[in-house]
N, C-alpha and C. Protein backbone atom coordinates (compact mmCIF):
# COMPACT_ATOMS: atom_id res chain seq x y z
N UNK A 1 0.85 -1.17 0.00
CA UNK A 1 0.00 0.00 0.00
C UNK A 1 0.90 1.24 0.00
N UNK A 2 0.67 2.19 -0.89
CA UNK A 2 1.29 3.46 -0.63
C UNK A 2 1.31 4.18 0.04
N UNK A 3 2.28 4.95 0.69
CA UNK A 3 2.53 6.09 1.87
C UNK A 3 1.19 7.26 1.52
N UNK A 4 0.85 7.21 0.48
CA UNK A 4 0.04 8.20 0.42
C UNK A 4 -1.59 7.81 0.60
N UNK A 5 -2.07 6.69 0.14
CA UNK A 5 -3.11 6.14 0.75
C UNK A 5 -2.95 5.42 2.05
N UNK A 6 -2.34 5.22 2.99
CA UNK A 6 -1.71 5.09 4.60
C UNK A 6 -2.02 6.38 4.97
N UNK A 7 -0.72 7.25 4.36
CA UNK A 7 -1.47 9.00 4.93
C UNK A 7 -3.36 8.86 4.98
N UNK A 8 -3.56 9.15 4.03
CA UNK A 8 -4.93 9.38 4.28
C UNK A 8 -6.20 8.18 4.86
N UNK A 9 -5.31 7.17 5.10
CA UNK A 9 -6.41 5.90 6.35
C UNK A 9 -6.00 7.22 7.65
N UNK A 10 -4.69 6.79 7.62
CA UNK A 10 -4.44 8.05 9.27
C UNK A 10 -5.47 9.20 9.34
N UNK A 11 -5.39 9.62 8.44
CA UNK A 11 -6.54 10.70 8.79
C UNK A 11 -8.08 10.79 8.79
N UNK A 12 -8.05 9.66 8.35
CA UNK A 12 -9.46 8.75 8.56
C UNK A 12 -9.51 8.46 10.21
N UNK A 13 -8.43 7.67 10.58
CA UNK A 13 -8.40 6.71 11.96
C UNK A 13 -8.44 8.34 12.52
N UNK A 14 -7.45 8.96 12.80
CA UNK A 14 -7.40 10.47 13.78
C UNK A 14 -8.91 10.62 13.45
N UNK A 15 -9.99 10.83 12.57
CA UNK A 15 -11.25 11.40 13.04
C UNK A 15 -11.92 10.43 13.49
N UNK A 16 -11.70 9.35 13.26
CA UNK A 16 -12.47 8.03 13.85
C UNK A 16 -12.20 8.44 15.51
N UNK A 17 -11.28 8.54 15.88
CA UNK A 17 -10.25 9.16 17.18
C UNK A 17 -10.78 10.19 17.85
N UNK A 18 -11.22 11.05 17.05
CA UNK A 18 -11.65 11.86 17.31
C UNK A 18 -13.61 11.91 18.07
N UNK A 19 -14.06 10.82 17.17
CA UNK A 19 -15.29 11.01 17.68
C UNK A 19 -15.36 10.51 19.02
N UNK A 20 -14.27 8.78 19.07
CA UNK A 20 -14.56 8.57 19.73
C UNK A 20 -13.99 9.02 21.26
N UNK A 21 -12.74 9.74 21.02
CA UNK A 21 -12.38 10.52 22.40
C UNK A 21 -13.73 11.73 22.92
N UNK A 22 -14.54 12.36 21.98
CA UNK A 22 -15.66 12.82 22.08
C UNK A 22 -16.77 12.19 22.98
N UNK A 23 -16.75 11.29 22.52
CA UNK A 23 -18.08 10.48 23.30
C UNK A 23 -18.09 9.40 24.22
N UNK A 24 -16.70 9.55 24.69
CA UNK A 24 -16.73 8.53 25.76
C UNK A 24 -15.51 9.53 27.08
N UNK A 25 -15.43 10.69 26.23
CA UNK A 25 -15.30 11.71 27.07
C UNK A 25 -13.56 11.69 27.65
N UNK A 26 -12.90 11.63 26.63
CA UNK A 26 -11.73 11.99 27.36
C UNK A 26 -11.07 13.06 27.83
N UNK A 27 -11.50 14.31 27.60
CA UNK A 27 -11.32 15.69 27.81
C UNK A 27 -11.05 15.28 29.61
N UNK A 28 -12.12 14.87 30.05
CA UNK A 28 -12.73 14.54 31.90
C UNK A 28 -11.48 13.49 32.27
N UNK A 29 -11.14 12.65 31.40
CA UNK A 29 -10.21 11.65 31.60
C UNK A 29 -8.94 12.22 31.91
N UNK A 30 -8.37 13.11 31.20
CA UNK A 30 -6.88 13.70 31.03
C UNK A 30 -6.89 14.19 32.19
N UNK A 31 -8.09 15.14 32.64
CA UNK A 31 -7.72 15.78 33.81
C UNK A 31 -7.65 14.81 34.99
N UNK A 32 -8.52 13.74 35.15
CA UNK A 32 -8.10 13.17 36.31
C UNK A 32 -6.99 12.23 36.33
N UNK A 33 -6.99 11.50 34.92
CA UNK A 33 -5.63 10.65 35.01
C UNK A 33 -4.28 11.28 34.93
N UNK A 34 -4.15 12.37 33.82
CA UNK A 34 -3.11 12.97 33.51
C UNK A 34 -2.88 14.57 33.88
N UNK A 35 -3.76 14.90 35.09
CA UNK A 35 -3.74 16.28 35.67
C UNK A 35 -3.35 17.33 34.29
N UNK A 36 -4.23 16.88 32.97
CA UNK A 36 -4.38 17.97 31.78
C UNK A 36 -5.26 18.28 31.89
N UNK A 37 -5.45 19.68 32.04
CA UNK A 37 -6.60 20.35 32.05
C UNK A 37 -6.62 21.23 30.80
N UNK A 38 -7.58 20.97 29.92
CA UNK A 38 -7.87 21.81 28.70
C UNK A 38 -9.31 21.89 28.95
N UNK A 39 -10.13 23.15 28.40
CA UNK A 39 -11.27 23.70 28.39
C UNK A 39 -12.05 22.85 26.94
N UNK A 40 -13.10 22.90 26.50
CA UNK A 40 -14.01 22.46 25.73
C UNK A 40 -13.48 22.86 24.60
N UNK A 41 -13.80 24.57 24.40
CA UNK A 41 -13.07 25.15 23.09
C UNK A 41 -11.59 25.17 22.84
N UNK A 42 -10.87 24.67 23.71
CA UNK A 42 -9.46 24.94 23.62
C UNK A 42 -9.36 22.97 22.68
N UNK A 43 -9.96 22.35 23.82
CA UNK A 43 -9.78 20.81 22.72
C UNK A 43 -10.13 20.47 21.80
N UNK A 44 -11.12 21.28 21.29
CA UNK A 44 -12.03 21.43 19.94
C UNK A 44 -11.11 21.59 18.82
N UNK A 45 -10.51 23.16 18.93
CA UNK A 45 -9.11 23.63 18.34
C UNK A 45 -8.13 22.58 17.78
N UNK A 46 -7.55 22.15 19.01
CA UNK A 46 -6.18 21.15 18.95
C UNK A 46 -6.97 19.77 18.08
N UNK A 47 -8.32 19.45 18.77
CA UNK A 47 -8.60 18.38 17.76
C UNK A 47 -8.78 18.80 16.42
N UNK A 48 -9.15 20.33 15.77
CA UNK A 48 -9.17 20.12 14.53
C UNK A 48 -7.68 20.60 13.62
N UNK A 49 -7.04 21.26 14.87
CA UNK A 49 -5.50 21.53 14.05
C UNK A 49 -4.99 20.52 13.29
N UNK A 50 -5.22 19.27 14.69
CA UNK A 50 -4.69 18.17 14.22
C UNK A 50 -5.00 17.25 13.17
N UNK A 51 -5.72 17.25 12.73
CA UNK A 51 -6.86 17.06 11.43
C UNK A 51 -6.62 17.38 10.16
N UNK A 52 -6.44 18.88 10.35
CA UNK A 52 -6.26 19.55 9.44
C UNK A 52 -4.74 19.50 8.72
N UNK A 53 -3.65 19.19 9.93
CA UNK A 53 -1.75 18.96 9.85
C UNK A 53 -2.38 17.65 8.80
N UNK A 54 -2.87 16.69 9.58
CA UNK A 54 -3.02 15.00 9.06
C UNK A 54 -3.09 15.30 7.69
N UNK A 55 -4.04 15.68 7.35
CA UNK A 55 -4.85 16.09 5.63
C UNK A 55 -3.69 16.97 4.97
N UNK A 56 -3.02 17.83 5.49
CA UNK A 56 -2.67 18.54 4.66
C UNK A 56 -0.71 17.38 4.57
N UNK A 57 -0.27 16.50 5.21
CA UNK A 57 0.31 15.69 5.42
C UNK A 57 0.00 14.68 4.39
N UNK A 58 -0.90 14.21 4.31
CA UNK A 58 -1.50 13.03 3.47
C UNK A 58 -1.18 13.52 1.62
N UNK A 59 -1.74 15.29 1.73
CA UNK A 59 -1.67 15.74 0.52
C UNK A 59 -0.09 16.15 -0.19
N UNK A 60 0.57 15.83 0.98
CA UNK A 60 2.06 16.27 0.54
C UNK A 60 2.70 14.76 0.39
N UNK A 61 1.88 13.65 0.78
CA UNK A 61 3.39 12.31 0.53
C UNK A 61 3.87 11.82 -0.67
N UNK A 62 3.48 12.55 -1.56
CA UNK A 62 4.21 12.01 -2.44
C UNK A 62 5.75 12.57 -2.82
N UNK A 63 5.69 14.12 -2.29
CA UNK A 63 6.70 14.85 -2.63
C UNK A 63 7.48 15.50 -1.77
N UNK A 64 6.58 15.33 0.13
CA UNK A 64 7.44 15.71 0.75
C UNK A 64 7.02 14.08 2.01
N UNK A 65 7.35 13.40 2.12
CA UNK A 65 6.80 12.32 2.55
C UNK A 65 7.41 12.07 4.06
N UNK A 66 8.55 12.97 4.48
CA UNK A 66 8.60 12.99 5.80
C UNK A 66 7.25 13.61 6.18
N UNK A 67 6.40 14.26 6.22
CA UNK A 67 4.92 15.06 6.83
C UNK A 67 4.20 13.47 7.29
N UNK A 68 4.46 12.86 5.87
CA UNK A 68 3.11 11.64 6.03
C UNK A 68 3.91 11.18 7.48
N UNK A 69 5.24 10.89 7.24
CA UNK A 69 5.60 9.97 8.01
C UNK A 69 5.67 10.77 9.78
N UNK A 70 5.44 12.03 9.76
CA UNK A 70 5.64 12.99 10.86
C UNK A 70 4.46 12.59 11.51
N UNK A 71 2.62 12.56 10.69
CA UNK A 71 1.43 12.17 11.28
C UNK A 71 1.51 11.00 11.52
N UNK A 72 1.89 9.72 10.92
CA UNK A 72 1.91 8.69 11.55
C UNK A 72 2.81 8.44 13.18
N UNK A 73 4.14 9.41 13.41
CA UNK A 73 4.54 8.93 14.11
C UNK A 73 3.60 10.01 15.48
N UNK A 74 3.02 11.06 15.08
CA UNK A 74 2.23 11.92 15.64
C UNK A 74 1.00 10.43 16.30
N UNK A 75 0.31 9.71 15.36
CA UNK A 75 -0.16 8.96 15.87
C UNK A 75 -0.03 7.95 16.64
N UNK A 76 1.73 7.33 16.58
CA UNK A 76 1.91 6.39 17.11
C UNK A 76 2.11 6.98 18.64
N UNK A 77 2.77 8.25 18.84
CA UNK A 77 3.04 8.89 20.48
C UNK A 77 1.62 9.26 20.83
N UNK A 78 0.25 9.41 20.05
CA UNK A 78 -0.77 9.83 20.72
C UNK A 78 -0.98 8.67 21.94
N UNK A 79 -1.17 7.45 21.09
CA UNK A 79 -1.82 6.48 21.61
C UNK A 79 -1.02 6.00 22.62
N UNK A 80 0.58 5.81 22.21
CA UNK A 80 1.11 5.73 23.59
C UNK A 80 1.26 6.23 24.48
N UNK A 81 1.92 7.48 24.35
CA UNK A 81 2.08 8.50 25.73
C UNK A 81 0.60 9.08 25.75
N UNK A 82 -0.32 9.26 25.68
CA UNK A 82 -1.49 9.67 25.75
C UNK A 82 -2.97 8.86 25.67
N UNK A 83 -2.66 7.55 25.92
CA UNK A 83 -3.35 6.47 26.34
C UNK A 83 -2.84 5.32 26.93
N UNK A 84 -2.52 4.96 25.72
CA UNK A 84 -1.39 3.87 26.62
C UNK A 84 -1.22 3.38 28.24
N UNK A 85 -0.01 4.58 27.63
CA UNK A 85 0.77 4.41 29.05
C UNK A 85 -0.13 4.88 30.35
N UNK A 86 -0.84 6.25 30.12
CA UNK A 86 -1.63 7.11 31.23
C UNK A 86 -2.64 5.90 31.75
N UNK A 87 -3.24 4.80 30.92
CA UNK A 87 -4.43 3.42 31.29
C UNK A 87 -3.58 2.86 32.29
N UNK A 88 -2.22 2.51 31.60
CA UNK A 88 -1.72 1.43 32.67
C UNK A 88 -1.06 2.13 34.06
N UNK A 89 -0.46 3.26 34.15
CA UNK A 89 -0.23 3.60 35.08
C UNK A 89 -1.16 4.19 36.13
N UNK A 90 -2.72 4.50 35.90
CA UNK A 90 -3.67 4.27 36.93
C UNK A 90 -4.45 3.30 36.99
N UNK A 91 -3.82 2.25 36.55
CA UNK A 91 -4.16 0.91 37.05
C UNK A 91 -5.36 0.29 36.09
N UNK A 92 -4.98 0.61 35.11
CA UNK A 92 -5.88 0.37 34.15
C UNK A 92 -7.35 0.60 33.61
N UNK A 93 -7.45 1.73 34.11
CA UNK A 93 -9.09 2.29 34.17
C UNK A 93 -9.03 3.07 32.10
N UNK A 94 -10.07 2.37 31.70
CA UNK A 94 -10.48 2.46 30.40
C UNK A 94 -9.94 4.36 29.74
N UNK A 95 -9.23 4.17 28.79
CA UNK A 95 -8.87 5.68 28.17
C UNK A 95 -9.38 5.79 26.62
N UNK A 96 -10.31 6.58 26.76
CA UNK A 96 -11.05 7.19 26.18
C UNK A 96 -10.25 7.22 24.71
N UNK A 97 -10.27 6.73 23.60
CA UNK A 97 -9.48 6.40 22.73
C UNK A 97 -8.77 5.52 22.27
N UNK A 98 -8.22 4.91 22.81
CA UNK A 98 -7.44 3.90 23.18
C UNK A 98 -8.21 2.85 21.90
N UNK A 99 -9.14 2.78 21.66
CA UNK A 99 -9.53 1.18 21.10
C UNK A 99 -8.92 2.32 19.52
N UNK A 100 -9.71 3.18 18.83
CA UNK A 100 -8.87 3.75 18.15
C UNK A 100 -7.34 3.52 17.50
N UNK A 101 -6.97 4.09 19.06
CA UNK A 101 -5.36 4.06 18.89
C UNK A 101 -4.68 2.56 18.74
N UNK A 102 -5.02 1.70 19.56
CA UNK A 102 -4.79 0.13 19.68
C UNK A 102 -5.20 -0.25 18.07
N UNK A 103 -6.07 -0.46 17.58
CA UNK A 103 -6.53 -1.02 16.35
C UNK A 103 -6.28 -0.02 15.05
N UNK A 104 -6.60 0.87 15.12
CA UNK A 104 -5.91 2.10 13.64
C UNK A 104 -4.48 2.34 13.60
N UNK A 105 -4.10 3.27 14.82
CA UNK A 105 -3.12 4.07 14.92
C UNK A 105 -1.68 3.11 15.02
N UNK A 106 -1.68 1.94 15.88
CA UNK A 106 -0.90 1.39 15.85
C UNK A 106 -0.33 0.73 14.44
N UNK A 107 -1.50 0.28 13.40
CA UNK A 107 -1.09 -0.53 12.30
C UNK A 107 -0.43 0.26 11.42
N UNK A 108 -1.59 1.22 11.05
CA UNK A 108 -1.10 2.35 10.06
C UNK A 108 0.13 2.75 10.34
N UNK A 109 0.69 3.57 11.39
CA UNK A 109 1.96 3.45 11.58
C UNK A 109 2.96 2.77 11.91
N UNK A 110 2.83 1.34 11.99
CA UNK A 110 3.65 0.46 11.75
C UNK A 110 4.09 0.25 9.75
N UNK A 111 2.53 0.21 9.54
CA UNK A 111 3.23 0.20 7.83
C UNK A 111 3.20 1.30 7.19
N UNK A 112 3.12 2.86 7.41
CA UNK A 112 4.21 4.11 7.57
C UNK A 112 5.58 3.91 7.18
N UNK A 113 5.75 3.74 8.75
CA UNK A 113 7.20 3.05 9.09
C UNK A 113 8.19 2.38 7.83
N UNK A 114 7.48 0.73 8.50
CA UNK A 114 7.68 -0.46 7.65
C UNK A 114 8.01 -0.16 6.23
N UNK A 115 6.90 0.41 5.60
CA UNK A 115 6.94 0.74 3.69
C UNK A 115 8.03 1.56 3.82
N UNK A 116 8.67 2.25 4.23
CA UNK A 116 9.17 3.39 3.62
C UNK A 116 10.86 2.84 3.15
N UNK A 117 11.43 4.19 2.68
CA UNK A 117 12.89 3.20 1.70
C UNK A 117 13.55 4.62 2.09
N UNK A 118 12.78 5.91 3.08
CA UNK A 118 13.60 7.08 3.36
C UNK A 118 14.79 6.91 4.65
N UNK A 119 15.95 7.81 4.35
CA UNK A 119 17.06 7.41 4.97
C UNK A 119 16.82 7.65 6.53
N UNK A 120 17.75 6.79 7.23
CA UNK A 120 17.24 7.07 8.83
C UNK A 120 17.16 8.02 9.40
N UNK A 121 18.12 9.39 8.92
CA UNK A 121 17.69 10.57 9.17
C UNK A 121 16.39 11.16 8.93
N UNK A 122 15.80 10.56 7.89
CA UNK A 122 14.27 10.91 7.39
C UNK A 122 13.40 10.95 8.58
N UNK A 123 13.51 9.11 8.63
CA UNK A 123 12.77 8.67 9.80
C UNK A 123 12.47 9.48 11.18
N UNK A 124 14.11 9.80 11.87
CA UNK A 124 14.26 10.37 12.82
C UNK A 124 13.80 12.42 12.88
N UNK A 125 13.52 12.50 11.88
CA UNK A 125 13.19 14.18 11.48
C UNK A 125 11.96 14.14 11.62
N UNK A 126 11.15 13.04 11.09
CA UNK A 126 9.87 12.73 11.23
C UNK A 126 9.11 12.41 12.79
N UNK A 127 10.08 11.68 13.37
CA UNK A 127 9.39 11.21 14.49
C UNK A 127 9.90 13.08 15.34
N UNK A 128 10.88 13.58 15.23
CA UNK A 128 10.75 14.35 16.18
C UNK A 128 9.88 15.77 15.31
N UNK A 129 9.08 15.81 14.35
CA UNK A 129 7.87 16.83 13.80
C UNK A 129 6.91 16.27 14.79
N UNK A 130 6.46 14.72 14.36
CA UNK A 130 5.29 14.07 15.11
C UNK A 130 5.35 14.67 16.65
N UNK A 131 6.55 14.36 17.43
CA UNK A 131 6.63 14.67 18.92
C UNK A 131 6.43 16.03 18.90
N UNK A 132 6.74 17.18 18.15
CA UNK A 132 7.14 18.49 18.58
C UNK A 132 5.40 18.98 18.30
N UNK A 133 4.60 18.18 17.39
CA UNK A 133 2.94 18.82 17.12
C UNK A 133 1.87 18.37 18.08
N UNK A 134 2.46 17.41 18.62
CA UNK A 134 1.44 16.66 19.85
C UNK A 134 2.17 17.34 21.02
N UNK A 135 3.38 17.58 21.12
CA UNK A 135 3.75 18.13 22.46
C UNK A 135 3.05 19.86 22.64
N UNK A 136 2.97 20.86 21.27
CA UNK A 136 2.80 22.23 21.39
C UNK A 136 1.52 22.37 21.83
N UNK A 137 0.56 21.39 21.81
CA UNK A 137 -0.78 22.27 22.69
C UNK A 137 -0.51 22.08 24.20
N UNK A 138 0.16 20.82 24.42
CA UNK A 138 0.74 20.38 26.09
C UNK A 138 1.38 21.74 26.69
N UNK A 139 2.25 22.12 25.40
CA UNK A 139 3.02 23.12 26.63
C UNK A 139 2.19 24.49 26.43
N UNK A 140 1.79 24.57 25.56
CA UNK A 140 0.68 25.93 25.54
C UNK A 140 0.10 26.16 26.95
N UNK A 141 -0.70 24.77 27.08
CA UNK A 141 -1.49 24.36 28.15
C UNK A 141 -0.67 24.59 29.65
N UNK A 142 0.59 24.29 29.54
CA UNK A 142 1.34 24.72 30.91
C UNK A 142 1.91 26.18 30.91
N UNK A 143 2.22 26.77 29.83
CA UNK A 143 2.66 27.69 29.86
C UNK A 143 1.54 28.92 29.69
N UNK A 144 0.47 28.98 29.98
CA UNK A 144 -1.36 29.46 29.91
C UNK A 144 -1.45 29.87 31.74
N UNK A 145 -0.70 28.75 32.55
CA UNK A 145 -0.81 29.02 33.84
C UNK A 145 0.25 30.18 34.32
N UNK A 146 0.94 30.58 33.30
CA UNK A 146 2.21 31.22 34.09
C UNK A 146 1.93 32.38 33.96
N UNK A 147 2.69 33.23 35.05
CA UNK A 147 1.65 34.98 35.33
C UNK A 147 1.97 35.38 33.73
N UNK A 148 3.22 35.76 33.37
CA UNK A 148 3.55 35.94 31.97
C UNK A 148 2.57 36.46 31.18
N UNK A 149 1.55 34.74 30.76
CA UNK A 149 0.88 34.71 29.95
C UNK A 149 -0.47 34.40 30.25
N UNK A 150 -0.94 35.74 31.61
CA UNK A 150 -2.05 35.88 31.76
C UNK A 150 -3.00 37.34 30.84
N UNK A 151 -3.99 37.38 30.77
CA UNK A 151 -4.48 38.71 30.15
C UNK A 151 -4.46 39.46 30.57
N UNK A 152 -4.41 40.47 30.25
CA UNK A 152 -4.38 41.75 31.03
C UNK A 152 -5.23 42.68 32.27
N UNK A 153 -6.37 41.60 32.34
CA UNK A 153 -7.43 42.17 33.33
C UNK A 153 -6.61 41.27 35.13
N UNK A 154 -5.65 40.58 34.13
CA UNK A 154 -4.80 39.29 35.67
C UNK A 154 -5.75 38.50 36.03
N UNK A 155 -6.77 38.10 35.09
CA UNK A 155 -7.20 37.13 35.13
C UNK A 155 -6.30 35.54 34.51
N UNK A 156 -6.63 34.39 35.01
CA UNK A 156 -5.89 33.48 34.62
C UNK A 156 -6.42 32.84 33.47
N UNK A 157 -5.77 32.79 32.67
CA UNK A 157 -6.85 31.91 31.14
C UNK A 157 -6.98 30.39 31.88
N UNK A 158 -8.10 29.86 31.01
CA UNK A 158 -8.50 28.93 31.56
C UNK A 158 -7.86 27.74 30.78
């Protein structure tokens, strides 16, 4: 299968991901398992940035194909560091995504990966885009608490 129809299953699976972190409510999850606190409209955002990177990723693999390979590895750290791991380390209480990530995210980016013939530097440029687009709403999100980057009334953004 080609990197470029892979790109675009991924961005299929991320909205599949999407509904279902929606409706089984992981927004409520992060904060109690992973003390992340993001607001309604703020996760709305990040879920459709991310959507939108995927698609516009998918539309570039033929010619710039580290992107494809940046969303897949974007998908492979969702599911781990952001389900995964957060399930098993509170003792296994169900994460909101996870079946998603377990059954889509994992394959697709295994044969991402797997297919590709780009040099290991490729690889490694890719996985650290993937880490650096899933990490920037995280630190937004910590760096939102700091006086710094409060508004001007000194109210605290939420």
């Amino acid at each position: 299968m080609s990197l470029t129809v892979l790109a675009w299953l991924a961005v299929g699976a991320y909205a599949l991901h999407i509904v279902e972190e929606h409706i089984l409510g992981w927004q409520g999850w992060a904060q109690r398992s992973m003390n992340l606190s993001i607001d309604a409209d703020s996760y709305v955002i990040v879920e459709v940035a991310f959507l939108v990177l995927g698609a516009i990723a998918a539309m570039l693999a033929q010619v710039a194909p580290v992107y494809a390979l940046a969303f897949g590895a974007f998908l492979l750290i969702n599911v781990t560091f952001f389900h995964l791991l957060p399930m098993l380390i509170s003792g296994g209480k169900f994460s909101p995504g996870i079946l998603t990530g377990i059954f889509l995210f994992y394959p697709i980016g295994y044969y991402e990966f797997a297919g590709t013939n780009l040099p290991q530097n490729s690889l490694i440029l890719a996985i650290v885009i993937g880490a650096a687009v899933i990490l920037w709403p995280v630190l937004l999100l910590k760096l939102r608490t700091q006086r710094y980057f409060q508004d001007a009334s000194g109210r605290k953004r939420r």
